[in-house]
PDB file of N, CA and C in Angstrom:
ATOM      1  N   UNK A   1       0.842  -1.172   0.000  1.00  0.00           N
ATOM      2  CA  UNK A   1       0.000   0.000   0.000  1.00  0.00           C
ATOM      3  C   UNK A   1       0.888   1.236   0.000  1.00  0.00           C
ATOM      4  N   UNK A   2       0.734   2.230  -1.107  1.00  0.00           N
ATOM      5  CA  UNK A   2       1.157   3.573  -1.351  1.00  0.00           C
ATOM      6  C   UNK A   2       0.562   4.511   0.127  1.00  0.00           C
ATOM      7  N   UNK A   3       1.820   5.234   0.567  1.00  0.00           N
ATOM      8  CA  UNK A   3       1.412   6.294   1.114  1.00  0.00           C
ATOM      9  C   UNK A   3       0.110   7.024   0.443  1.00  0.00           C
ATOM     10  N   UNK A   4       0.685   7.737  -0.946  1.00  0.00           N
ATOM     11  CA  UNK A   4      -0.181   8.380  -1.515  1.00  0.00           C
ATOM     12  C   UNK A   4      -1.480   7.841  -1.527  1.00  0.00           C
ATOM     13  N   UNK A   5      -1.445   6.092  -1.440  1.00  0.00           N
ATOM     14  CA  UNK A   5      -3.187   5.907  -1.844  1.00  0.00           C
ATOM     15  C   UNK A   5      -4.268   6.429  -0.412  1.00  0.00           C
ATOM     16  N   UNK A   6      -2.906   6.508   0.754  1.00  0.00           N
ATOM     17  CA  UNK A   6      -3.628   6.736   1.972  1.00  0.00           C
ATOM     18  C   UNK A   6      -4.437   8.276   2.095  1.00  0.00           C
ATOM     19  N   UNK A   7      -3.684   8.636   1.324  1.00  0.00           N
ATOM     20  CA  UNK A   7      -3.530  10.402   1.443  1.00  0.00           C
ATOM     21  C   UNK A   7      -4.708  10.705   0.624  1.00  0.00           C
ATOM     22  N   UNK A   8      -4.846  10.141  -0.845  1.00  0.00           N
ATOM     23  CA  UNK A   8      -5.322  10.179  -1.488  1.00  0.00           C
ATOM     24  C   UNK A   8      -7.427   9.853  -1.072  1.00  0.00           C
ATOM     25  N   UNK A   9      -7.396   8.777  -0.271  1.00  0.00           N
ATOM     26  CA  UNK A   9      -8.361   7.841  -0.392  1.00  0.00           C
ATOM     27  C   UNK A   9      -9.172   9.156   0.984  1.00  0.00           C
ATOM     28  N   UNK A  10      -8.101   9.618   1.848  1.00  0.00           N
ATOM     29  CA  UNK A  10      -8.406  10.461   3.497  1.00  0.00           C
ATOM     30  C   UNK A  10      -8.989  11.715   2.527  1.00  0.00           C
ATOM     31  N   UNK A  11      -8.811  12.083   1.447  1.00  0.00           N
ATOM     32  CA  UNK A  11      -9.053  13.075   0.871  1.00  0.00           C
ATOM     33  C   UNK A  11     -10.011  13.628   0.121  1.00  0.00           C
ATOM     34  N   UNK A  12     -10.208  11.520  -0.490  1.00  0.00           N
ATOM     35  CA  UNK A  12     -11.984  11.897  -0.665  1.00  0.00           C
ATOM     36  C   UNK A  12     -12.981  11.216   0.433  1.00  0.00           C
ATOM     37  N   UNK A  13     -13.281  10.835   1.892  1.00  0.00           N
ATOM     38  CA  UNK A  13     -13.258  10.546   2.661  1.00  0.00           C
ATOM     39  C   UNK A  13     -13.684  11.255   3.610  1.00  0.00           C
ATOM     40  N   UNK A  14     -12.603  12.001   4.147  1.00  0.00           N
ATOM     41  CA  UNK A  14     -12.607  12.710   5.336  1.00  0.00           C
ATOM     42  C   UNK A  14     -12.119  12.026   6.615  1.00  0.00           C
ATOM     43  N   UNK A  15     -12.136  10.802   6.585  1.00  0.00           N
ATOM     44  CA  UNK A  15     -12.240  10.309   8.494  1.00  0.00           C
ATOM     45  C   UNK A  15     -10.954   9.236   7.988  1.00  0.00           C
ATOM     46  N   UNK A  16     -10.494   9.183   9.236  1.00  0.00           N
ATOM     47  CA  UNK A  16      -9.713   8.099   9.319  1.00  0.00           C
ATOM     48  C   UNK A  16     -10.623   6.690   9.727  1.00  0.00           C
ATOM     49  N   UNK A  17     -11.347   6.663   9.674  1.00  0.00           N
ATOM     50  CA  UNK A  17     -12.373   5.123  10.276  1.00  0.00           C
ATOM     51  C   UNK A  17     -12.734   4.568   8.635  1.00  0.00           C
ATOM     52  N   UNK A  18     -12.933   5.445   7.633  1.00  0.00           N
ATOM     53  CA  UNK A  18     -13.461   5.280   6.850  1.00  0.00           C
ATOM     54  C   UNK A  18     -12.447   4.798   5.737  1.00  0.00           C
ATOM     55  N   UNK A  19     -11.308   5.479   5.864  1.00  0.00           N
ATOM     56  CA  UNK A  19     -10.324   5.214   4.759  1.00  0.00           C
ATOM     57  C   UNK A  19      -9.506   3.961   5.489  1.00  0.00           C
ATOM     58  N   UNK A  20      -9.312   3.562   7.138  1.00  0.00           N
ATOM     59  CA  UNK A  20      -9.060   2.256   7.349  1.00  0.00           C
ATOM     60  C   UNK A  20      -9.773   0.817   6.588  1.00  0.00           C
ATOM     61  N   UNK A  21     -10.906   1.386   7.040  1.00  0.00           N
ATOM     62  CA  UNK A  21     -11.894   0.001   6.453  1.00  0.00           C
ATOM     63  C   UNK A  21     -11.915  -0.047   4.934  1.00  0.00           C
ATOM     64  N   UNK A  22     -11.765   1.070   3.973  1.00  0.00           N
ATOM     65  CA  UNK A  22     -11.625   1.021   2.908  1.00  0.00           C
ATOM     66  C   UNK A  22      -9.958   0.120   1.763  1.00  0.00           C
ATOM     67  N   UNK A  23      -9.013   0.890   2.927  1.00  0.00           N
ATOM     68  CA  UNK A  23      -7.818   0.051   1.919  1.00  0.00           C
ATOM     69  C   UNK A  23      -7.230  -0.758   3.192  1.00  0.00           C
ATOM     70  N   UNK A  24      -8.274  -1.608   4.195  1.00  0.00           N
ATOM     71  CA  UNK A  24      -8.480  -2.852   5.263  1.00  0.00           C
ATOM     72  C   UNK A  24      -6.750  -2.647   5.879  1.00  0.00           C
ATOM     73  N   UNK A  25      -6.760  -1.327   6.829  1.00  0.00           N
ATOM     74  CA  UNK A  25      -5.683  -0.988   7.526  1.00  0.00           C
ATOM     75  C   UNK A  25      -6.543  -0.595   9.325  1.00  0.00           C
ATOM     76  N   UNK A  26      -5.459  -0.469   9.348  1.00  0.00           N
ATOM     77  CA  UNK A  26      -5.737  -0.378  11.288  1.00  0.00           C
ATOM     78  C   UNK A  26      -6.100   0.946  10.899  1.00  0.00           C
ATOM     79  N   UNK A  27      -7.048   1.674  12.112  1.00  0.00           N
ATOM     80  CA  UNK A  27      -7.462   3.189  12.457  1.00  0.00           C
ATOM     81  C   UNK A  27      -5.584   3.673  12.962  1.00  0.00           C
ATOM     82  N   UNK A  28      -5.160   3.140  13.475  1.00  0.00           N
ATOM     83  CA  UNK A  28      -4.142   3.167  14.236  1.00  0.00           C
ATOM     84  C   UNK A  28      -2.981   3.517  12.856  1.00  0.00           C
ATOM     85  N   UNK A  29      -2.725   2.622  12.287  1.00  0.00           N
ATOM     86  CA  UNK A  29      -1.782   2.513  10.836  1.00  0.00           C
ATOM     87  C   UNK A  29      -2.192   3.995   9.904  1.00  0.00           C
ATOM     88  N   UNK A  30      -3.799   4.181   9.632  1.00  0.00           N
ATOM     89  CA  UNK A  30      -3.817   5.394   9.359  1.00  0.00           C
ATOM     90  C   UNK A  30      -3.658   6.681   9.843  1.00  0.00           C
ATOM     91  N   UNK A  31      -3.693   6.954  11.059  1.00  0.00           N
ATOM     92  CA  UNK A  31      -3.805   7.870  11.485  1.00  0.00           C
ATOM     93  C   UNK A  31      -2.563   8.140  11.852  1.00  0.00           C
ATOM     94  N   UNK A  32      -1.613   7.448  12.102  1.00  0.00           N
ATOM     95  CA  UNK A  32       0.178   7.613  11.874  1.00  0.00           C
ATOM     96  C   UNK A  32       0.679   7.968  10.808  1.00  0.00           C
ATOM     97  N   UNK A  33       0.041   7.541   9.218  1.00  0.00           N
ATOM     98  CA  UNK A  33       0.351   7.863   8.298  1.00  0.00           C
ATOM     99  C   UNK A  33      -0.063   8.932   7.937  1.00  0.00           C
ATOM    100  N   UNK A  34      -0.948   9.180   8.504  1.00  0.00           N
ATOM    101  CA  UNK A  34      -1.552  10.870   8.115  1.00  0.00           C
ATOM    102  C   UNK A  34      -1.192  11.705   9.429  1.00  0.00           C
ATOM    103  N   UNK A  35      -0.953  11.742  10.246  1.00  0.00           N
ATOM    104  CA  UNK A  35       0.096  12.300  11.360  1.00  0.00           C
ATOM    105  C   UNK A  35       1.504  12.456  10.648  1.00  0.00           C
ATOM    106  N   UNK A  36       2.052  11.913  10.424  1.00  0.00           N
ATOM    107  CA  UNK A  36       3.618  11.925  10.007  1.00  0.00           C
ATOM    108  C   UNK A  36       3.481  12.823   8.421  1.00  0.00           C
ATOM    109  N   UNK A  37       2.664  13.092   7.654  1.00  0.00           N
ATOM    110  CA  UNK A  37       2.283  13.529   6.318  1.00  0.00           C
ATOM    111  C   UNK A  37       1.442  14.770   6.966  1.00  0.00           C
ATOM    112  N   UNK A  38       1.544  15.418   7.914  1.00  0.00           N
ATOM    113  CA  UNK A  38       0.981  16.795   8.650  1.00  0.00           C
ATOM    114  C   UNK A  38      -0.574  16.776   7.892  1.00  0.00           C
ATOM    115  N   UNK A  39      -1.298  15.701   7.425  1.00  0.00           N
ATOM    116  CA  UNK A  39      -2.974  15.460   7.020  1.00  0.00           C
ATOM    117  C   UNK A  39      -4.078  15.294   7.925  1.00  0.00           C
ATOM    118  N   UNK A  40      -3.754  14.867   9.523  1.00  0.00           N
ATOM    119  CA  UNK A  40      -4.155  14.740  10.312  1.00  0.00           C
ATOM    120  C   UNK A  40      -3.807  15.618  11.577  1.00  0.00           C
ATOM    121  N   UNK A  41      -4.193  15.931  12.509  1.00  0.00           N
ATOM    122  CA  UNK A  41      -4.204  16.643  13.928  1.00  0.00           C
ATOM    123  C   UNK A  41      -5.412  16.566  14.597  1.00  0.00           C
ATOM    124  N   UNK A  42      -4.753  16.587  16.451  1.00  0.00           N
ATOM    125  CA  UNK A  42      -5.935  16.560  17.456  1.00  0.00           C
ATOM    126  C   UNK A  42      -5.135  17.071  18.356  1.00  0.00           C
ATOM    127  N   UNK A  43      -5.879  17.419  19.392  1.00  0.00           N
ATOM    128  CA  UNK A  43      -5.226  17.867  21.059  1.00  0.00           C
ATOM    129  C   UNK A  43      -4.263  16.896  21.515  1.00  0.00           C
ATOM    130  N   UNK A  44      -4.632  15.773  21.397  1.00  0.00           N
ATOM    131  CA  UNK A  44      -4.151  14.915  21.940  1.00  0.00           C
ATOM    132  C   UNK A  44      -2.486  14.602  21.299  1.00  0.00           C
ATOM    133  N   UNK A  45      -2.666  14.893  20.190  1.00  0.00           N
ATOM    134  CA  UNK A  45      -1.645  14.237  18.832  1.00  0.00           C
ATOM    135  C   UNK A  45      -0.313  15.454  19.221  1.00  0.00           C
ATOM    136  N   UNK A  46      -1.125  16.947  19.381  1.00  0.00           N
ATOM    137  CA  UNK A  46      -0.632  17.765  19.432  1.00  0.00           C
ATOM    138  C   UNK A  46       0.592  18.063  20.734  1.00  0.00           C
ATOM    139  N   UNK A  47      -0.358  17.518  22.153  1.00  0.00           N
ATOM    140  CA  UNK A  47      -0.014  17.377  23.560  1.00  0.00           C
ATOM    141  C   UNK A  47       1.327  16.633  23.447  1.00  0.00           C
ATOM    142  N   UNK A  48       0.830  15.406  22.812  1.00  0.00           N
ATOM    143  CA  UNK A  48       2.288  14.538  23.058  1.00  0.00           C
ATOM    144  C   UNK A  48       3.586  14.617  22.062  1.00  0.00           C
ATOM    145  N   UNK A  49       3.172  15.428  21.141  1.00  0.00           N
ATOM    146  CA  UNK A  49       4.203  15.600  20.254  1.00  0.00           C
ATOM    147  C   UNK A  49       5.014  16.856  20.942  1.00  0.00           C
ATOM    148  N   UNK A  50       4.153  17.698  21.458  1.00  0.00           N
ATOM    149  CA  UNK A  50       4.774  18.911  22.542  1.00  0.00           C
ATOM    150  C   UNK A  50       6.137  18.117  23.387  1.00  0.00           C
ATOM    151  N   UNK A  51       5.217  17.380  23.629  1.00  0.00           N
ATOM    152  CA  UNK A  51       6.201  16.846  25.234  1.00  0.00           C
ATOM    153  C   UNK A  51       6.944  15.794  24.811  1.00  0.00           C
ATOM    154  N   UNK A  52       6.968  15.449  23.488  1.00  0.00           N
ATOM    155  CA  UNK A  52       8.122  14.520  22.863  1.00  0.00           C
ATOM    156  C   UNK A  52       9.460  14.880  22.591  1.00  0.00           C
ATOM    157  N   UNK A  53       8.806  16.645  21.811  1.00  0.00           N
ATOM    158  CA  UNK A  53       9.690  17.166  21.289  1.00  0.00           C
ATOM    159  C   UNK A  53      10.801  17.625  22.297  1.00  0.00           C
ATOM    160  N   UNK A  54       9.949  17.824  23.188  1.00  0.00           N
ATOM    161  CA  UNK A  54      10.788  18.323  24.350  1.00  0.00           C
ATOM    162  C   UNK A  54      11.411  17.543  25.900  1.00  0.00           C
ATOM    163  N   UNK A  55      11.904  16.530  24.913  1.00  0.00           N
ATOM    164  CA  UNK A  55      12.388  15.866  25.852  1.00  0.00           C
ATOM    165  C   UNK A  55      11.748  14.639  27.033  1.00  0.00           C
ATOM    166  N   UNK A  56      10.723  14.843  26.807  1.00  0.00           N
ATOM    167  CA  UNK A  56       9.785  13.602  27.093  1.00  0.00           C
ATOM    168  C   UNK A  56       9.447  12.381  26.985  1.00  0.00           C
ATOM    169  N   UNK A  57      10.372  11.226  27.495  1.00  0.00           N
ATOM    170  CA  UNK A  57      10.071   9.952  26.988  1.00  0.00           C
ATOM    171  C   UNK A  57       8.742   9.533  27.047  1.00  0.00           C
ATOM    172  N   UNK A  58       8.598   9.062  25.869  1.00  0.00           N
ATOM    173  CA  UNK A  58       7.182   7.858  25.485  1.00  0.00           C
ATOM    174  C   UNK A  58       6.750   7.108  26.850  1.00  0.00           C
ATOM    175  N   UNK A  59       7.515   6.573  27.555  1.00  0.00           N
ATOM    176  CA  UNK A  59       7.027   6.411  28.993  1.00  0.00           C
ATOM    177  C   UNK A  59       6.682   7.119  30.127  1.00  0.00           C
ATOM    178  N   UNK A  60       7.207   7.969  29.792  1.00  0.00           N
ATOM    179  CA  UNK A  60       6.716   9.533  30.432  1.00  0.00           C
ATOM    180  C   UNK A  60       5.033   9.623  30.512  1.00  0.00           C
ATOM    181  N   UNK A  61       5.027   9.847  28.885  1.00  0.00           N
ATOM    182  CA  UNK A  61       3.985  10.835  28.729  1.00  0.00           C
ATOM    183  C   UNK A  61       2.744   9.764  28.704  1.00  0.00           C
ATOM    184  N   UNK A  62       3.316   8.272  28.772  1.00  0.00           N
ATOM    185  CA  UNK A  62       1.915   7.286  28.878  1.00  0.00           C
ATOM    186  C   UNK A  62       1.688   7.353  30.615  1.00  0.00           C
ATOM    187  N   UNK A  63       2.706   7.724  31.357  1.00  0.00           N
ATOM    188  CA  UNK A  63       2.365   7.372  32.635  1.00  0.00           C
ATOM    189  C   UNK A  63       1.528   8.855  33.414  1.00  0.00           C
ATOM    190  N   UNK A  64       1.788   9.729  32.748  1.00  0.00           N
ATOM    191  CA  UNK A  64       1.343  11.331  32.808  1.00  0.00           C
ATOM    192  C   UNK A  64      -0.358  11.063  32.447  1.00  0.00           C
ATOM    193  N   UNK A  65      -0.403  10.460  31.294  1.00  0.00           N
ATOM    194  CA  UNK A  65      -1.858  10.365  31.152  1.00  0.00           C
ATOM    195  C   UNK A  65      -2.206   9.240  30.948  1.00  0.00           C
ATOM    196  N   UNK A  66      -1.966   8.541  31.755  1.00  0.00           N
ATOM    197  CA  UNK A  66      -2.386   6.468  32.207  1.00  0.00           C
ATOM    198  C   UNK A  66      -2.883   6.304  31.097  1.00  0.00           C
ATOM    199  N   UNK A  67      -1.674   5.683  30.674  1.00  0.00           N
ATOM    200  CA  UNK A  67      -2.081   5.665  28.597  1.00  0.00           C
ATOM    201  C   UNK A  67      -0.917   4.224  28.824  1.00  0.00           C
ATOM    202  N   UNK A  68      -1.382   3.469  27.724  1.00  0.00           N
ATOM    203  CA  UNK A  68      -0.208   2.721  27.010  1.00  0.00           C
ATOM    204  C   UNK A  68       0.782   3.527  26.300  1.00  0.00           C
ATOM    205  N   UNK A  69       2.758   2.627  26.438  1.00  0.00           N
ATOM    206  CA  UNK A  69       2.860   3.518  25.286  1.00  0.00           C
ATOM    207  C   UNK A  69       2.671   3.241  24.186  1.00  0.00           C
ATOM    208  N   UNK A  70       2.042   2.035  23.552  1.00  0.00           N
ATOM    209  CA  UNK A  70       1.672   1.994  22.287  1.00  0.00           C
ATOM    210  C   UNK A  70       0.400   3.010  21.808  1.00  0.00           C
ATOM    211  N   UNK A  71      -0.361   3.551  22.934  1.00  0.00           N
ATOM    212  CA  UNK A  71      -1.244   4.492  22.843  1.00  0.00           C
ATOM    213  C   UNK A  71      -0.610   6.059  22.284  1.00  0.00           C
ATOM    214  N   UNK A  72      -0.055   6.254  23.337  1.00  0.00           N
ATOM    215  CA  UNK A  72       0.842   7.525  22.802  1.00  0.00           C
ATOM    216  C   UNK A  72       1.443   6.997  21.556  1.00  0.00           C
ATOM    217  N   UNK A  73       2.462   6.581  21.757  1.00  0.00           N
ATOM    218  CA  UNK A  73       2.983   6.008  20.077  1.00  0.00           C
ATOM    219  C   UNK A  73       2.314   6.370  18.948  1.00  0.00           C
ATOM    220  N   UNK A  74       0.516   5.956  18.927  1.00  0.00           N
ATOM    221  CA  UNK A  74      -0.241   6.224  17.749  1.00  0.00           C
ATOM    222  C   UNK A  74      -0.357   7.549  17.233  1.00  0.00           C
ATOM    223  N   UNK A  75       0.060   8.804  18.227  1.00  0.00           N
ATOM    224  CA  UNK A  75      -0.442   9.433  17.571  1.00  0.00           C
ATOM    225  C   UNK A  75       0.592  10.524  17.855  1.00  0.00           C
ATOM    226  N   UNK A  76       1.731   9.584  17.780  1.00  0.00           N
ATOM    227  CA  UNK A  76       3.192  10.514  17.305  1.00  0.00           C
ATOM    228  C   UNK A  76       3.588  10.166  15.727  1.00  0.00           C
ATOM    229  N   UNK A  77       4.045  11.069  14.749  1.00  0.00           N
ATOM    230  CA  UNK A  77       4.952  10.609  13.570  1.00  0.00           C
ATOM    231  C   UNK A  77       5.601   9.672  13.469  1.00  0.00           C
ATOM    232  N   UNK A  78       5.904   8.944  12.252  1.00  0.00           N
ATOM    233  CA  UNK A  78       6.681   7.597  12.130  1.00  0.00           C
ATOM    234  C   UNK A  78       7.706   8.447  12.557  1.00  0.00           C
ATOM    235  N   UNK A  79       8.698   8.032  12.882  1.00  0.00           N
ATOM    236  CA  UNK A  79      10.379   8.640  13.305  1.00  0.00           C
ATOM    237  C   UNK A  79      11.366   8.007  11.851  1.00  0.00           C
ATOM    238  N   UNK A  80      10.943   6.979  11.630  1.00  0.00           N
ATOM    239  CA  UNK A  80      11.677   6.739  10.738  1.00  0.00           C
ATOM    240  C   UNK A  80      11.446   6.323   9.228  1.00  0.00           C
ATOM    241  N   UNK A  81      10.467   5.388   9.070  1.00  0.00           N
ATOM    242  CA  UNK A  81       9.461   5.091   8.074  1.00  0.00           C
ATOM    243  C   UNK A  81       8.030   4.272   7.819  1.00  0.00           C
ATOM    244  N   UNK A  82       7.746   4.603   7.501  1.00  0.00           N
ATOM    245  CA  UNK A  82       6.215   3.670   7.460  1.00  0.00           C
ATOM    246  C   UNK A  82       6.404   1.838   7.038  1.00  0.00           C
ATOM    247  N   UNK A  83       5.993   1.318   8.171  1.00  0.00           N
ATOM    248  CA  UNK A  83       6.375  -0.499   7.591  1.00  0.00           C
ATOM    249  C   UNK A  83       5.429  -1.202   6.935  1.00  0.00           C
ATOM    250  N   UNK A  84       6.042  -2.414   6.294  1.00  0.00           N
ATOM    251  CA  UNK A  84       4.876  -3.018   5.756  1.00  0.00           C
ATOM    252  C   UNK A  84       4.411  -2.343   4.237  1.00  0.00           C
ATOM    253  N   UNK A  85       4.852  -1.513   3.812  1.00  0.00           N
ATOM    254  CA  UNK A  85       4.543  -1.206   2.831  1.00  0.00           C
ATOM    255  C   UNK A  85       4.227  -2.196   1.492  1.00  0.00           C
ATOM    256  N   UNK A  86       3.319  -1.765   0.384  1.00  0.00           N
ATOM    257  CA  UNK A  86       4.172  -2.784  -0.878  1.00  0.00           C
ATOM    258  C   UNK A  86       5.336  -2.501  -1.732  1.00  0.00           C
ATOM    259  N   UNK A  87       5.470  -1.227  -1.504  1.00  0.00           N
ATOM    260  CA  UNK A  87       6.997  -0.999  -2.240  1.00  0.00           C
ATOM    261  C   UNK A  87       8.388  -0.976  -0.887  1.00  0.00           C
ATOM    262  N   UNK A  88       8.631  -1.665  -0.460  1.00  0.00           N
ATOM    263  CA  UNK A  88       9.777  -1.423   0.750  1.00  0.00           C
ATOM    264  C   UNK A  88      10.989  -0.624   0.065  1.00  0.00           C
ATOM    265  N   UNK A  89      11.523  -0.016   1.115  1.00  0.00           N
ATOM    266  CA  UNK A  89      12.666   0.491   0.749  1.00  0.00           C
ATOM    267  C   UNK A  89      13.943  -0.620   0.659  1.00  0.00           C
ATOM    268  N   UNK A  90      14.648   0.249   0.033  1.00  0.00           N
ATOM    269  CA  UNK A  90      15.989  -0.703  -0.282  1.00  0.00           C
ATOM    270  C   UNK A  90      17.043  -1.025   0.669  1.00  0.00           C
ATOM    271  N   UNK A  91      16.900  -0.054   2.172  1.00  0.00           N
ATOM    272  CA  UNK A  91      17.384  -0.867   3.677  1.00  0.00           C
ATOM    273  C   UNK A  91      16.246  -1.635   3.819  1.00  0.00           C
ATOM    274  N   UNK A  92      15.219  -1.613   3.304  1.00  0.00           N
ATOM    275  CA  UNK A  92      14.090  -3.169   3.868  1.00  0.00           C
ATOM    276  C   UNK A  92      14.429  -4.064   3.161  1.00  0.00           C
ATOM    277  N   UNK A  93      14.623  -4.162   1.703  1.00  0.00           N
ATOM    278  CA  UNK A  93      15.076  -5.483   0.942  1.00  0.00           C
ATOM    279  C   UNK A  93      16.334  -5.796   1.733  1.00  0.00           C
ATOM    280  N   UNK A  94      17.253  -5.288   1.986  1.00  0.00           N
ATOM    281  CA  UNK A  94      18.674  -5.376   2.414  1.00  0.00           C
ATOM    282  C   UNK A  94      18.559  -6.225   4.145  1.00  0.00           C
ATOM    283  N   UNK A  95      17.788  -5.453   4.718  1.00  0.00           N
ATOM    284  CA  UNK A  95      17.217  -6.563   6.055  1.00  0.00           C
ATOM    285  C   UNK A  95      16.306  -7.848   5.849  1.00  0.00           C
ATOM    286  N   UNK A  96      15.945  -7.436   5.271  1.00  0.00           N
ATOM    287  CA  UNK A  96      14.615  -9.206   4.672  1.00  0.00           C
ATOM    288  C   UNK A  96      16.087  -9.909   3.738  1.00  0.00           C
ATOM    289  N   UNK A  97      17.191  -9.649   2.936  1.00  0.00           N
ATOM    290  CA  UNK A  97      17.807 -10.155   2.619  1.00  0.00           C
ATOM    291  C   UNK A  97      18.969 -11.354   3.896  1.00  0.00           C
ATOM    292  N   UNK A  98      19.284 -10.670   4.365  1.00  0.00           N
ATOM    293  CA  UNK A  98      20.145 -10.456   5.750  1.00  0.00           C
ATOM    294  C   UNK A  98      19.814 -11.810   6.418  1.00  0.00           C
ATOM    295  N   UNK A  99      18.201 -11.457   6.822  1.00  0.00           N
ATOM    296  CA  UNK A  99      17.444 -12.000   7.401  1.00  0.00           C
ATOM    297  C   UNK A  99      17.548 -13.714   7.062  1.00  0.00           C
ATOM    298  N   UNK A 100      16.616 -13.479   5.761  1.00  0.00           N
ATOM    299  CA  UNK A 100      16.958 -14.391   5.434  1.00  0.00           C
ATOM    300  C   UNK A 100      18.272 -15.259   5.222  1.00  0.00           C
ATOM    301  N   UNK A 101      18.707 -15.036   4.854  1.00  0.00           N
ATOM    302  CA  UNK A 101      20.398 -15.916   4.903  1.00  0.00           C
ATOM    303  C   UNK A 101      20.863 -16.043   6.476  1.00  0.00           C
ATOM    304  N   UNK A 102      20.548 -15.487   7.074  1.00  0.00           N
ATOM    305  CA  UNK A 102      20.875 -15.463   8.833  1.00  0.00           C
ATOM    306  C   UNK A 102      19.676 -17.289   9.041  1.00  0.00           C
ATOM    307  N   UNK A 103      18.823 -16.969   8.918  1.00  0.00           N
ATOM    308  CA  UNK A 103      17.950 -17.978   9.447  1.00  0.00           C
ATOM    309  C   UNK A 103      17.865 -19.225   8.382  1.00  0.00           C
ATOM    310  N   UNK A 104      18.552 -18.849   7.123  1.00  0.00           N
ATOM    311  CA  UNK A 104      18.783 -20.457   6.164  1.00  0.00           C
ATOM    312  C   UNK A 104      20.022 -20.620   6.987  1.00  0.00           C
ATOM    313  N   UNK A 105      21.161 -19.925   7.605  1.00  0.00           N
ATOM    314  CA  UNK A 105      22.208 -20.891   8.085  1.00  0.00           C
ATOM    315  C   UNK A 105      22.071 -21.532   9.454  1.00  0.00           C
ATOM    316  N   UNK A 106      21.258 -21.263  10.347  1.00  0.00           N
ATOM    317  CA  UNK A 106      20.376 -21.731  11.519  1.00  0.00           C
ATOM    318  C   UNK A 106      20.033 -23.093  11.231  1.00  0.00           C
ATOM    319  N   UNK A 107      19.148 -23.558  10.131  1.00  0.00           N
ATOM    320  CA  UNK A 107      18.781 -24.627   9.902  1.00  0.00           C
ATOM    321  C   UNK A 107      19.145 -26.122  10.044  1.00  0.00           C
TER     322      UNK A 107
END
């Protein structure tokens, strides 16, 4: 799945509930992808990205507002890249390569 189709699909749409169930992704998966692509915002998204930016560990700010941190997590920016994609990047072929040959010599 294309970023763009996410962007694209939120655009004729509107909601993140709607464009999950449409290209059969988590509410969670979208709303990171449209967080990290500045397409999405809330108080909440806003709060913890405040207190991220500033020095605030992810365990921090789940224990500040009795949150999981996979809760907070959702509705911070990817940091690094979006996973799972269908086009992976070429450090993802290079780790699924890796990978593999690591776990055929295991055998």
């Amino acid at each position: 799945m294309k970023v763009e189709t996410v962007i694209d699909v939120y655009k004729q749409l509107g909601n993140v509930k709607g464009v999950a169930k449409a290209l059969h992704l988590s509410d969670q998966k979208v709303r990171k992808i449209l967080i990290t692509y500045d397409m999405w915002d809330s108080e909440r998204c806003a709060v913890f990205n405040d207190l991220y930016q500033n020095n605030i560990s992810i365990k921090e700010i789940a224990k500040i507002y009795n949150l999981t941190t996979n809760a907070v997590i959702s509705y911070l920016p990817y940091q690094r890249c979006v996973y799972n994609l269908d086009e992976p990047t070429q450090n993802a072929l290079n780790i699924r390569k890796f990978k593999a040959r690591k776990n055929a010599g295991q055998s």
